[in-house]
Each structure stands twice: as structure tokens, then as C-alpha cells.
C-alpha atoms as a PDB file:
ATOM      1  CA  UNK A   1      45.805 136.475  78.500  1.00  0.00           C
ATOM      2  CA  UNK A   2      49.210 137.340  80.538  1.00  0.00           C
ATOM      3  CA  UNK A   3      52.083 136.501  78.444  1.00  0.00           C
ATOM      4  CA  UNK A   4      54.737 135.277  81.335  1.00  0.00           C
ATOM      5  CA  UNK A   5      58.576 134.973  80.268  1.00  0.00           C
ATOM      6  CA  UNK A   6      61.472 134.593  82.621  1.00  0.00           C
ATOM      7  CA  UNK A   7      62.930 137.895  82.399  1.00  0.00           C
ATOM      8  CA  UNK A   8      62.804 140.007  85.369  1.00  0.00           C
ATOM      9  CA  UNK A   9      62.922 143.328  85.612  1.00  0.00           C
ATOM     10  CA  UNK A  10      66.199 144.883  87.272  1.00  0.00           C
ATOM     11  CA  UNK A  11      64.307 148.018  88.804  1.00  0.00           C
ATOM     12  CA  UNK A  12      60.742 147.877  90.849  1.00  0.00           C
ATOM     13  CA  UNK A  13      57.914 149.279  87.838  1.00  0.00           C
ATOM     14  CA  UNK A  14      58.045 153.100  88.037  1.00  0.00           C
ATOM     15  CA  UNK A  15      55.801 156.137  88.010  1.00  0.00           C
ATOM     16  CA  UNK A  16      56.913 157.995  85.107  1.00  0.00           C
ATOM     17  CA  UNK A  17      55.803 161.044  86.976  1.00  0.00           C
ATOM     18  CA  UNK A  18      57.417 160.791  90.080  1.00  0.00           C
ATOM     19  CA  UNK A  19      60.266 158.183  89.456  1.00  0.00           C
ATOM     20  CA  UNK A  20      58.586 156.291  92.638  1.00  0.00           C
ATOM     21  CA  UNK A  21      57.894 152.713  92.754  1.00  0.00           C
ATOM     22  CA  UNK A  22      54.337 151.671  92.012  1.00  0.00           C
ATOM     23  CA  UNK A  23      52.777 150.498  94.614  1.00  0.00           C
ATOM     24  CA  UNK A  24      51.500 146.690  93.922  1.00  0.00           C
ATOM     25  CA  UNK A  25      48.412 146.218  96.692  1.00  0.00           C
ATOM     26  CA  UNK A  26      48.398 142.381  95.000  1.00  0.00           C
ATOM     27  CA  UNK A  27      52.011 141.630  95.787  1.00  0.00           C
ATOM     28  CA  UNK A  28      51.246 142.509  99.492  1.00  0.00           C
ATOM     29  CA  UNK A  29      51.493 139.969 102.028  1.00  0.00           C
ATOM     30  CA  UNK A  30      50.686 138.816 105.536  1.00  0.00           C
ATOM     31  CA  UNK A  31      50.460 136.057 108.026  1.00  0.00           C
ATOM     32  CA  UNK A  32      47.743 134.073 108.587  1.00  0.00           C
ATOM     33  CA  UNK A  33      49.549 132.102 111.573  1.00  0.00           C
ATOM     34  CA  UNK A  34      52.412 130.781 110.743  1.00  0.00           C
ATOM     35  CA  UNK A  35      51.407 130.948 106.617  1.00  0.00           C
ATOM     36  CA  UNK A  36      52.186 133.750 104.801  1.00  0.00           C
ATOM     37  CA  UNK A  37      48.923 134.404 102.625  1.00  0.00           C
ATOM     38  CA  UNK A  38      48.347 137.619 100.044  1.00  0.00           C
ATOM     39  CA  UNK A  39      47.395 140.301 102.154  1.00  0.00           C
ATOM     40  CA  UNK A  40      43.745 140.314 100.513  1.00  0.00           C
ATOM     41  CA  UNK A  41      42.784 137.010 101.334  1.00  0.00           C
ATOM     42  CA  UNK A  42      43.411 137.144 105.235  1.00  0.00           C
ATOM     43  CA  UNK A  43      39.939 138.969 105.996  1.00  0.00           C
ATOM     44  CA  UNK A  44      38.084 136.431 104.510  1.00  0.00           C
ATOM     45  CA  UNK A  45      40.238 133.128 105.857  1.00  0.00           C
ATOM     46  CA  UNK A  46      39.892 134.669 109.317  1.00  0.00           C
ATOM     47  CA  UNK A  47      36.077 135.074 108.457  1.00  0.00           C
ATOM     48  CA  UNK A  48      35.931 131.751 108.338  1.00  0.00           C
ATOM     49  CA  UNK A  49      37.829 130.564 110.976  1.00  0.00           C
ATOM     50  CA  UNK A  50      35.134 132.383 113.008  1.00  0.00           C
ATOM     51  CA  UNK A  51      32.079 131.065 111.303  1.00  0.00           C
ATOM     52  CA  UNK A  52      33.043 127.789 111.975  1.00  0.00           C
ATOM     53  CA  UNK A  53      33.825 128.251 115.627  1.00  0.00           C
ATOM     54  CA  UNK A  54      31.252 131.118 116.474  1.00  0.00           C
ATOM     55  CA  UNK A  55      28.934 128.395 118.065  1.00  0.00           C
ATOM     56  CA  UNK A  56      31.264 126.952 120.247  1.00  0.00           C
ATOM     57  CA  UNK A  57      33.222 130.003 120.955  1.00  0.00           C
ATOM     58  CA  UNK A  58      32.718 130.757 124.662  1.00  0.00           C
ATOM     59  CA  UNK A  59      32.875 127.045 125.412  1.00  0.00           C
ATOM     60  CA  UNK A  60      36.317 126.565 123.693  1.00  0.00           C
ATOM     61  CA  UNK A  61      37.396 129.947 125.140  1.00  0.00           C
ATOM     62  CA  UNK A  62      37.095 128.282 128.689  1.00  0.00           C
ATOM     63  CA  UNK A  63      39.045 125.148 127.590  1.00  0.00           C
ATOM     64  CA  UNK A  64      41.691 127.047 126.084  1.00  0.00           C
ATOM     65  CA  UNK A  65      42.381 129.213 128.680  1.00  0.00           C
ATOM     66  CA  UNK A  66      41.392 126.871 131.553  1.00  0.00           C
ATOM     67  CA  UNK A  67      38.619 129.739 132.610  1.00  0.00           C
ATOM     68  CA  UNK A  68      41.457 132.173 133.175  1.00  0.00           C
ATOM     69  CA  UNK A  69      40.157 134.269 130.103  1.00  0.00           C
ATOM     70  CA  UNK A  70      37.262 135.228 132.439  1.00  0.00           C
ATOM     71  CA  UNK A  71      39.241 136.781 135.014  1.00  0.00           C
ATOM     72  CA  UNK A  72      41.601 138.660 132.103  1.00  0.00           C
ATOM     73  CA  UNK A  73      38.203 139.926 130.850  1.00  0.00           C
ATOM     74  CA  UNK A  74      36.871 141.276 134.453  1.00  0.00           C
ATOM     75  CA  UNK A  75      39.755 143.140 134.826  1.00  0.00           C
ATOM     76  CA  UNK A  76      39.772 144.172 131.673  1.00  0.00           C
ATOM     77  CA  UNK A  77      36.663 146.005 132.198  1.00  0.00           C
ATOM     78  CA  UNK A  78      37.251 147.172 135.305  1.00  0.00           C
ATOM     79  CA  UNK A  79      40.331 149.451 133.532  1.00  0.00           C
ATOM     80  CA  UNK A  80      37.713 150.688 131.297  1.00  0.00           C
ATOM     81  CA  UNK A  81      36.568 152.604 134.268  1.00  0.00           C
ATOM     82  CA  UNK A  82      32.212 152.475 133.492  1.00  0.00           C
ATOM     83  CA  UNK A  83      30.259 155.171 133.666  1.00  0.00           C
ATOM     84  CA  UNK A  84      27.011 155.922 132.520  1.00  0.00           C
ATOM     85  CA  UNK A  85      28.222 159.039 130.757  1.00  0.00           C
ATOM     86  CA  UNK A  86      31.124 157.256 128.742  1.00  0.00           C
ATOM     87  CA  UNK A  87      30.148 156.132 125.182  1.00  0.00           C
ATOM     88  CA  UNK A  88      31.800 152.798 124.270  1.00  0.00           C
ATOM     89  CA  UNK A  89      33.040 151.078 120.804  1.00  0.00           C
ATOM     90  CA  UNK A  90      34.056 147.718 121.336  1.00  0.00           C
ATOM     91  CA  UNK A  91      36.149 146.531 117.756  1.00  0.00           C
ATOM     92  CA  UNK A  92      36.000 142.570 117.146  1.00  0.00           C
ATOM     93  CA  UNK A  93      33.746 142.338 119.623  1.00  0.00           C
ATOM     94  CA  UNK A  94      32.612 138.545 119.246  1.00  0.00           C
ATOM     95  CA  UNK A  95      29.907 137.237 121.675  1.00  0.00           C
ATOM     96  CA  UNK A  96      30.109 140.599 123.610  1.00  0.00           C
ATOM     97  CA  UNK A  97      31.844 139.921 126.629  1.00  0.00           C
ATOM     98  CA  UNK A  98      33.116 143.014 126.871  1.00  0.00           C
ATOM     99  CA  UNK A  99      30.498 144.860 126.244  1.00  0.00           C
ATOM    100  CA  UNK A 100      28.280 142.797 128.506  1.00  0.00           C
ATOM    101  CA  UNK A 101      30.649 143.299 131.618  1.00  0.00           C
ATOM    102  CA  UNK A 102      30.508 147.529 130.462  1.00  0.00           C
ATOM    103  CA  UNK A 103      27.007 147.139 130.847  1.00  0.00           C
ATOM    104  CA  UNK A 104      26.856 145.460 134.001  1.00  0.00           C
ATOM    105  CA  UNK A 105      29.159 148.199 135.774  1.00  0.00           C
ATOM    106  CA  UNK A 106      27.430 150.507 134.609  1.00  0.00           C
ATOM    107  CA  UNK A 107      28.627 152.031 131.581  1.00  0.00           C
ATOM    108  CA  UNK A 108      26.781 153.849 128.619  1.00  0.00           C
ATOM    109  CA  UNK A 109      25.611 153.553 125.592  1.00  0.00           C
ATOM    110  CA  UNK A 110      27.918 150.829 123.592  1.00  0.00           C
ATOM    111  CA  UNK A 111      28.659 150.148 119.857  1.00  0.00           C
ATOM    112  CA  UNK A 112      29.405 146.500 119.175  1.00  0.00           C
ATOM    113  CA  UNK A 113      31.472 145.788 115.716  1.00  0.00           C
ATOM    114  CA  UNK A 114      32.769 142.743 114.487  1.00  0.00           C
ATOM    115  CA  UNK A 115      33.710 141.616 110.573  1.00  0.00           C
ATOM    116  CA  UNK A 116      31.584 138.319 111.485  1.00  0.00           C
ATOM    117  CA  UNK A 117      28.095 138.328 111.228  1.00  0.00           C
ATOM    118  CA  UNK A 118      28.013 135.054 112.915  1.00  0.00           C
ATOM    119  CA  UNK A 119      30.238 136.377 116.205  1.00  0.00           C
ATOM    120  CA  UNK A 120      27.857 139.166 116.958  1.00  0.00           C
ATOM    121  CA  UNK A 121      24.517 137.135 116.716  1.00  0.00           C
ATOM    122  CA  UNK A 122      25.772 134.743 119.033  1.00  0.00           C
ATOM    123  CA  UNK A 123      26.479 138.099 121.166  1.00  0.00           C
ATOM    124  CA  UNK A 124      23.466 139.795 120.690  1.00  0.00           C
ATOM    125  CA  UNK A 125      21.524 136.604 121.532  1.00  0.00           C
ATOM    126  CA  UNK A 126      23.304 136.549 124.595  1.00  0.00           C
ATOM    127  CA  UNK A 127      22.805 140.107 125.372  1.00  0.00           C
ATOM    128  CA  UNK A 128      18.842 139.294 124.913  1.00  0.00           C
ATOM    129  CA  UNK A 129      18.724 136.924 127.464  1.00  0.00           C
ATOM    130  CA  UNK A 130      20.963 138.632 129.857  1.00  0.00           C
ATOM    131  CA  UNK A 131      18.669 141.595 129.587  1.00  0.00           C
ATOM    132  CA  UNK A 132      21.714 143.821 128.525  1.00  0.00           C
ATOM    133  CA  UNK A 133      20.280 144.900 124.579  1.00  0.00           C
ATOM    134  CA  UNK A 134      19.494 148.257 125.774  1.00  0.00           C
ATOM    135  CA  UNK A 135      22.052 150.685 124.892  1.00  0.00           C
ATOM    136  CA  UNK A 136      23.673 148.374 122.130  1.00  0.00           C
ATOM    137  CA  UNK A 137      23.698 148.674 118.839  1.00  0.00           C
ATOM    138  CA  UNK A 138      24.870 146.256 116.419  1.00  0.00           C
ATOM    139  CA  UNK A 139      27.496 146.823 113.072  1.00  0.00           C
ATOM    140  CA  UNK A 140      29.246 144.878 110.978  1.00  0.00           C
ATOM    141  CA  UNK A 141      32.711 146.752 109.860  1.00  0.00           C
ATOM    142  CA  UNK A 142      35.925 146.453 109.881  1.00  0.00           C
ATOM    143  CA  UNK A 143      37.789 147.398 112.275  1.00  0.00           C
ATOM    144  CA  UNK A 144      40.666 149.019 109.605  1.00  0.00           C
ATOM    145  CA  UNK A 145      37.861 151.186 108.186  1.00  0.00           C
ATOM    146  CA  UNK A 146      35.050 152.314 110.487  1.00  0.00           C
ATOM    147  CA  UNK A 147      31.902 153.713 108.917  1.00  0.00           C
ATOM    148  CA  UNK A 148      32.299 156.200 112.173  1.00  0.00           C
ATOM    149  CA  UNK A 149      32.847 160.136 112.444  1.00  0.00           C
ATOM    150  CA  UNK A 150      36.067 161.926 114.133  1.00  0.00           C
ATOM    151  CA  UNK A 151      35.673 162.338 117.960  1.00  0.00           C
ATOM    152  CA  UNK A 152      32.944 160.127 118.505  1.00  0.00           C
ATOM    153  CA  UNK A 153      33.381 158.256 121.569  1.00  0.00           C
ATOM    154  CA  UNK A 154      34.866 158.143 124.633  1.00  0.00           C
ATOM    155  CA  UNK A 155      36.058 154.891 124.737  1.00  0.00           C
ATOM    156  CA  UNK A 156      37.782 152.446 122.283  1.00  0.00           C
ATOM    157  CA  UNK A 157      37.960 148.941 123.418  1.00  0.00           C
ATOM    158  CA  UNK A 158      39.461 145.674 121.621  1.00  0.00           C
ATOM    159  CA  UNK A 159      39.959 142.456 122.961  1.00  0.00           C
ATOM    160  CA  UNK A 160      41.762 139.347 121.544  1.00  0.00           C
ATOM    161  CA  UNK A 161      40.623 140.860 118.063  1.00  0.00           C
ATOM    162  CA  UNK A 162      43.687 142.564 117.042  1.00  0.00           C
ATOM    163  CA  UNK A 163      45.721 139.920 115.947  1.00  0.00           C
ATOM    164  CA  UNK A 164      43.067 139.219 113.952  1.00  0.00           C
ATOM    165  CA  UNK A 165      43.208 141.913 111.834  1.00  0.00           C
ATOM    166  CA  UNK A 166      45.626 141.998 108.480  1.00  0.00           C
ATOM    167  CA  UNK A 167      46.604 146.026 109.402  1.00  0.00           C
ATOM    168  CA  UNK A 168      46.802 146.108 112.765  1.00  0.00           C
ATOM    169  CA  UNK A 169      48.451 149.787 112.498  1.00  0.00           C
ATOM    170  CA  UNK A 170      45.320 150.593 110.326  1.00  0.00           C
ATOM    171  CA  UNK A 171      43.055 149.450 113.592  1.00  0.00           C
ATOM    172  CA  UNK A 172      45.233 152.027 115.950  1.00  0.00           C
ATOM    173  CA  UNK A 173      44.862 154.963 113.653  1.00  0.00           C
ATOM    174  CA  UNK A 174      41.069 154.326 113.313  1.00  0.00           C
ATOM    175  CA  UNK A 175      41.129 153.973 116.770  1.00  0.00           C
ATOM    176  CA  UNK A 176      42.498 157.221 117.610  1.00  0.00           C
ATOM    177  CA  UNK A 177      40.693 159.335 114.802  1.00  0.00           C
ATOM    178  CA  UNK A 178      36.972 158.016 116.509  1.00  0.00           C
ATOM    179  CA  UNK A 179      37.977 158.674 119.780  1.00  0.00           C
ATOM    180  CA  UNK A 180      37.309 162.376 121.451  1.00  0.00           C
ATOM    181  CA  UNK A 181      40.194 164.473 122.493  1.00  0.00           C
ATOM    182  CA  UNK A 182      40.855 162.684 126.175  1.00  0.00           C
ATOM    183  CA  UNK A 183      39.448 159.526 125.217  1.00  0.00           C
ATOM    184  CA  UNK A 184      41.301 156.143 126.165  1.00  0.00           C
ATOM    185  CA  UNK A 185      41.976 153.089 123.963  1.00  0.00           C
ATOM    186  CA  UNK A 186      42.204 149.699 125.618  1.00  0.00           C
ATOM    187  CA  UNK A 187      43.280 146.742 124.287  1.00  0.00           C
ATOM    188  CA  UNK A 188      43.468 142.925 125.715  1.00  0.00           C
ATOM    189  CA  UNK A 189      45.335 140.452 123.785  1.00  0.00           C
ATOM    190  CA  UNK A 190      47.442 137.179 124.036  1.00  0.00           C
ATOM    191  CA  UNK A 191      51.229 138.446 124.340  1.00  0.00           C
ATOM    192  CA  UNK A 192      54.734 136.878 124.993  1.00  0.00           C
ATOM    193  CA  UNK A 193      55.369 134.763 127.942  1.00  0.00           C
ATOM    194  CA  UNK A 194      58.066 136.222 130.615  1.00  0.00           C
ATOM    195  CA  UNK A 195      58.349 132.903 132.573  1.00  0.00           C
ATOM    196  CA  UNK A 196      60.863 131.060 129.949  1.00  0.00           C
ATOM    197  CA  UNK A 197      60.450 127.802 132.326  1.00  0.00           C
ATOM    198  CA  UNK A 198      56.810 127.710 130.921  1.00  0.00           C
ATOM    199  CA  UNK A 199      57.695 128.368 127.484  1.00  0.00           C
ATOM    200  CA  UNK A 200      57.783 124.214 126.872  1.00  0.00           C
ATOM    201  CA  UNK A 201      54.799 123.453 128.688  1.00  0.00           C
ATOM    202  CA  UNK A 202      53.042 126.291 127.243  1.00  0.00           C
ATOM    203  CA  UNK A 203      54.023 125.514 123.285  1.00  0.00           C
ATOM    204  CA  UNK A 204      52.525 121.761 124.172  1.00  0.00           C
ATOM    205  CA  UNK A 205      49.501 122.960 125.252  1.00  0.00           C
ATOM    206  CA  UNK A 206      49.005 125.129 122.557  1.00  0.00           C
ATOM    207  CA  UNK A 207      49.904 123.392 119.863  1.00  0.00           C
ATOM    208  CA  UNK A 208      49.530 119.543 120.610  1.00  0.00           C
ATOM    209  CA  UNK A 209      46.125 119.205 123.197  1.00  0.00           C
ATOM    210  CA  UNK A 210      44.224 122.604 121.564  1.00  0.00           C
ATOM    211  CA  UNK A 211      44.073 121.111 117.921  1.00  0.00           C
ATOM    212  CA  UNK A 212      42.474 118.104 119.819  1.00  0.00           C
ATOM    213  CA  UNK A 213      39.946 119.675 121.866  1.00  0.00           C
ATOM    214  CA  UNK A 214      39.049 122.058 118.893  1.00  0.00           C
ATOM    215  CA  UNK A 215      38.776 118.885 116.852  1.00  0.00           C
ATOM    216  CA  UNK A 216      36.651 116.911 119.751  1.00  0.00           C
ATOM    217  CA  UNK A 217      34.558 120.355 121.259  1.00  0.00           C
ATOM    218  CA  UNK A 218      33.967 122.309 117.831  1.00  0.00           C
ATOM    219  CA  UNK A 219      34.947 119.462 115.401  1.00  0.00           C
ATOM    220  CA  UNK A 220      37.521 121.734 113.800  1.00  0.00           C
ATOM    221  CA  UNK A 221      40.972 121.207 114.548  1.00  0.00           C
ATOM    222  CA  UNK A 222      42.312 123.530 112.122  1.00  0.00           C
ATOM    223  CA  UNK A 223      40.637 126.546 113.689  1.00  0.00           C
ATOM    224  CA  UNK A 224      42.698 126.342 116.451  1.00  0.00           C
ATOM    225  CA  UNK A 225      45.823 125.600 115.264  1.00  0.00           C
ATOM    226  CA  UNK A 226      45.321 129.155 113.419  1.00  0.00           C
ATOM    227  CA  UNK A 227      44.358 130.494 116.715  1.00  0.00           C
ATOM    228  CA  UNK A 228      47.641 129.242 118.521  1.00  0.00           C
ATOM    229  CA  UNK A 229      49.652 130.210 115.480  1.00  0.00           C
ATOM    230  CA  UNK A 230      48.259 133.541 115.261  1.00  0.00           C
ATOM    231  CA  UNK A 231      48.944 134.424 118.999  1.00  0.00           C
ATOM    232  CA  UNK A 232      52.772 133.875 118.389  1.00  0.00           C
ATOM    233  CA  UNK A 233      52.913 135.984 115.122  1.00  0.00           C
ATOM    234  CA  UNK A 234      51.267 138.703 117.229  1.00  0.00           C
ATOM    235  CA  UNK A 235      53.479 141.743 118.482  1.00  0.00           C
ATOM    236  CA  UNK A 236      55.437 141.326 122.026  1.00  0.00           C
ATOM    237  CA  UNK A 237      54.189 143.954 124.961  1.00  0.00           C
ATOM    238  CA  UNK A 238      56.854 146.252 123.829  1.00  0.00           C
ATOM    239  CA  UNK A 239      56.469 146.138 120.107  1.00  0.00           C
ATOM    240  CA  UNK A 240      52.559 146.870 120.502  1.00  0.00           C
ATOM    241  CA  UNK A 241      53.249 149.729 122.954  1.00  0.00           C
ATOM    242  CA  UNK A 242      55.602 151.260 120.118  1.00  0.00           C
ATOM    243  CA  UNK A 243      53.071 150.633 117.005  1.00  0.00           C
ATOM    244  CA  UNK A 244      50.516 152.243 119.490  1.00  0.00           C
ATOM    245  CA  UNK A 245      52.661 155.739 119.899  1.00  0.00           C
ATOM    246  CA  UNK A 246      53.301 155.682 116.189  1.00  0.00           C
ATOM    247  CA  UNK A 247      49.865 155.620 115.447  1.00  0.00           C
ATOM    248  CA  UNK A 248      49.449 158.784 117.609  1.00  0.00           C
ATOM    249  CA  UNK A 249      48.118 157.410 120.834  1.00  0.00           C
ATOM    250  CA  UNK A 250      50.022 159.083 124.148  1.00  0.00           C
ATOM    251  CA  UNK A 251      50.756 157.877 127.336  1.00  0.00           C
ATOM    252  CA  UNK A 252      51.440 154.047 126.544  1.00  0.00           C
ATOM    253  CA  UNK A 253      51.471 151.554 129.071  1.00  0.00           C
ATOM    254  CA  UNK A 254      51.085 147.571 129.668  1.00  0.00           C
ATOM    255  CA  UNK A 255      49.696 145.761 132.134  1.00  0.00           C
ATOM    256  CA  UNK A 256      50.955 141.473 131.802  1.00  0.00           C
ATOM    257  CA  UNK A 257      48.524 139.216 133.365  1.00  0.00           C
ATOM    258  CA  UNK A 258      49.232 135.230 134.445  1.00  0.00           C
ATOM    259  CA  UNK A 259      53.084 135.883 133.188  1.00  0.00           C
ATOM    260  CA  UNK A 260      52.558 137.645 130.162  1.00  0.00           C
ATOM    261  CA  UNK A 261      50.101 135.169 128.504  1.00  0.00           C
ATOM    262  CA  UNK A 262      47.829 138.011 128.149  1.00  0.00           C
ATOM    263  CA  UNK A 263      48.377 142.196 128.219  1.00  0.00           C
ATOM    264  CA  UNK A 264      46.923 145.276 128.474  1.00  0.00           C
ATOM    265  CA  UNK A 265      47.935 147.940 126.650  1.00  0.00           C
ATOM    266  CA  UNK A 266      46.463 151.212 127.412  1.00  0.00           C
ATOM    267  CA  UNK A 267      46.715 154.786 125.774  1.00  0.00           C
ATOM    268  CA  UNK A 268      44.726 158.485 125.692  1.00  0.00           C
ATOM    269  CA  UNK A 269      43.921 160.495 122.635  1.00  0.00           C
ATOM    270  CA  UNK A 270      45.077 164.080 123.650  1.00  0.00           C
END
């Protein structure tokens, strides 16, 4: 049994052998929206959030974003530039829109992952019945650890996962170190609004008639909130573009789409 007392230690514990701090992985922690949670315990909240909404995803997706996410997503793709030779990896790939639109421009052999088992059977079911399953293969992981070689694939593609994730510099790295010198890594994502005379209109939305259509669509209001939440705790265009060059990506740029509700951010592995 801890024995706790009241007196605190002037000095961060030390390594006797290097006179470092220790490091404390418990002590670590993160957002999970607008809460700050220990970094170990956002993985499996934001599992959650996406088991609950996983059957009502694509439906909610179209009432969030008034259909607009659709169009993001087509263009999206189109910057992936398909081609039957490319290889694909699409991280946090959900029900496989991405993926799906590769396929349909004609675009190799793809790798769907996702940390939710739920996410990518509503995907793969999908795929089935779109008649897209050939070339895809299937894998749970984590996008801040991929059970992938070096230099794998050509392609690296992530959309409206990354905020998601608890180390999103952890998800650039990996991203880099699977993709083959010349490769490109793509990523879609909510970002920060440039038309400040929305900014009012936008935070209602988000955060006053979303709760209630997560609550009367997908009978989970609290889902959504997250969502919302999380998309402001996200990095802005510029801050992402930077994170992306320290990570060792080249050649950083951003695309804003409707205003800068959505971005993509674009880089090659040299």
C-alpha cells in the first residue's frame, strides 16, 4: 500500500546515473476534447466514442457536415493521384471512404487500419457490397505503432483520424518511416476557420444543434460533443504543417477547403 504524505519533493525524481529526470509515462497527459485525461486512457475513451457511433457513422457524417464532407473527401482522393501501380495505407480509416474512392479511380492494392474493430467492419461490409474487397486488406493497429516494415508503400493517407490519436507526432514519424523514398503523405482533417464572421454561427452549430442530432440520430449526445471538442483542440493549418517538417516529411503544403473548416496537408518522403 502507497504511503501518501504532503511533502513534495523540491527536484523532479532523478536517475542516479545520469542526473536526468525520470521519465513518469503515468503522469503524462492529453486532451480528450476539451478534458484533459492521463495520456493512457485516451485510446480507449476514443475507442469508445467510435463503437458507439460506428453504426450511424456515415449518416451523422452527412448531418454534421451538411453533405459537404463528401465533396472534401472526392477531392481528397483526387490529390492522392490513383494509379494502379501505387500501393496505399489508409490510417483511421473508418467505413473506408477513402479507400473506396482509391479504388474507384483506379488505384492499387490498399491497406485499411483503424484502432476500432467496429469502424472497419462497417467498412469492409460496405466494400462487399460495392464490389471494391479486392485489393484490401484489413488490420487493426494503431496508427502510433504500425506492425509495418520501412519503405513499404507508396502512399500514406489519413483522414479526419488524426485528431484522434493521443501522439499525433508519433502518427507522422510512422508515417514517414513506412513510406518509400518519394512517397507522399496526405492528410484531411477539420482545421481553423479563416472567415471570423462565421466563427459564431459555426461554434452554435457545433456545439448546441450537433449534441442534439447525435442524441436524436445515434442516441448519443456525448459522442459528439467529443467530436466538436476534439476538432478545436486539433492543430491550426500552420501548426500541422510545422509538426509535419519536424517529423521529417519535406515539401509541406495546405490546401483550406469551405473557409478553412477542413485542410489538406500534403508532404513527400525524400
Amino acid at each position: 500500500m502507497a504511503v501518501v504524505t504532503n511533502q513534495q519533493p523540491s527536484h523532479p525524481p532523478q536517475d542516479a546515473a545520469s542526473d536526468r529526470p525520470l521519465h513518469d509515462p503515468a503522469a503524462e497527459r492529453t486532451d480528450f476534447g476539451y478534458r484533459q485525461v492521463p495520456a493512457g486512457q485516451k485510446k480507449p475513451m476514443v475507442r469508445a466514442v467510435f463503437d458507439s457511433v460506428a453504426p450511424k457513422y456515415d449518416l451523422m457524417n452527412d448531418v454534421m457536415s451538411l453533405g459537404i464532407h463528401r465533396v472534401w473527401k472526392r477531392i481528397f482522393a483526387t490529390r492522392l493521384r490513383p494509379s494502379p501501380s501505387k500501393t496505399l495505407l489508409d490510417l483511421a480509416s473508418g467505413t473506408g471512404d477513402i479507400a473506396g474512392a482509391w479504388a474507384s479511380m483506379g488505384g492499387g492494392p490498399v491497406l485499411l487500419t483503424d484502432i476500432n474493430a467496429a469502424m472497419l467492419g462497417v467498412g469492409r461490409d460496405r466494400a462487399i457490397r460495392r464490389g471494391l474487397i479486392a485489393g484490401f486488406a484489413y488490420v487493426v493497429a494503431d496508427a502510433e505503432q504500425l506492425p509495418l516494415p520501412a519503405s513499404c508503400v507508396d502512399t500514406v493517407s489519413i483522414a479526419f483520424g488524426l485528431r484522434n490519436c493521443t501522439d499525433k507526432r508519433a502518427v507522422l514519424r510512422e508515417a514517414r518511416r513506412v513510406l518509400r523514398p518519394g512517397g507522399r503523405f496526405f492528410c484531411l482533417e477539420f482545421s481553423r476557420l479563416q472567415v471570423a464572421v462565421l466563427d459564431g454561427a459555426y461554434d452554435r452549430w457545433s456545439f448546441d444543434v450537433l449534441p442534439r442530432l447525435g442524441r436524436l440520430i445515434a442516441g448519443d449526445s456525448e459522442s459528439y460533443r467529443y467530436l466538436a471538442e476534439s476538432i478545436r483542440m486539433f492543430p491550426d493549418q500552420e501548426t500541422l504543417a510545422s509538426m509535419m517538417a519536424e517529423a521529417g516529411l519535406d515539401q509541406v503544403r495546405f490546401e483550406n477547403l469551405s473557409g478553412g473548416i477542413a485542410a489538406i496537408h500534403s508532404a513527400w518522403r525524400l
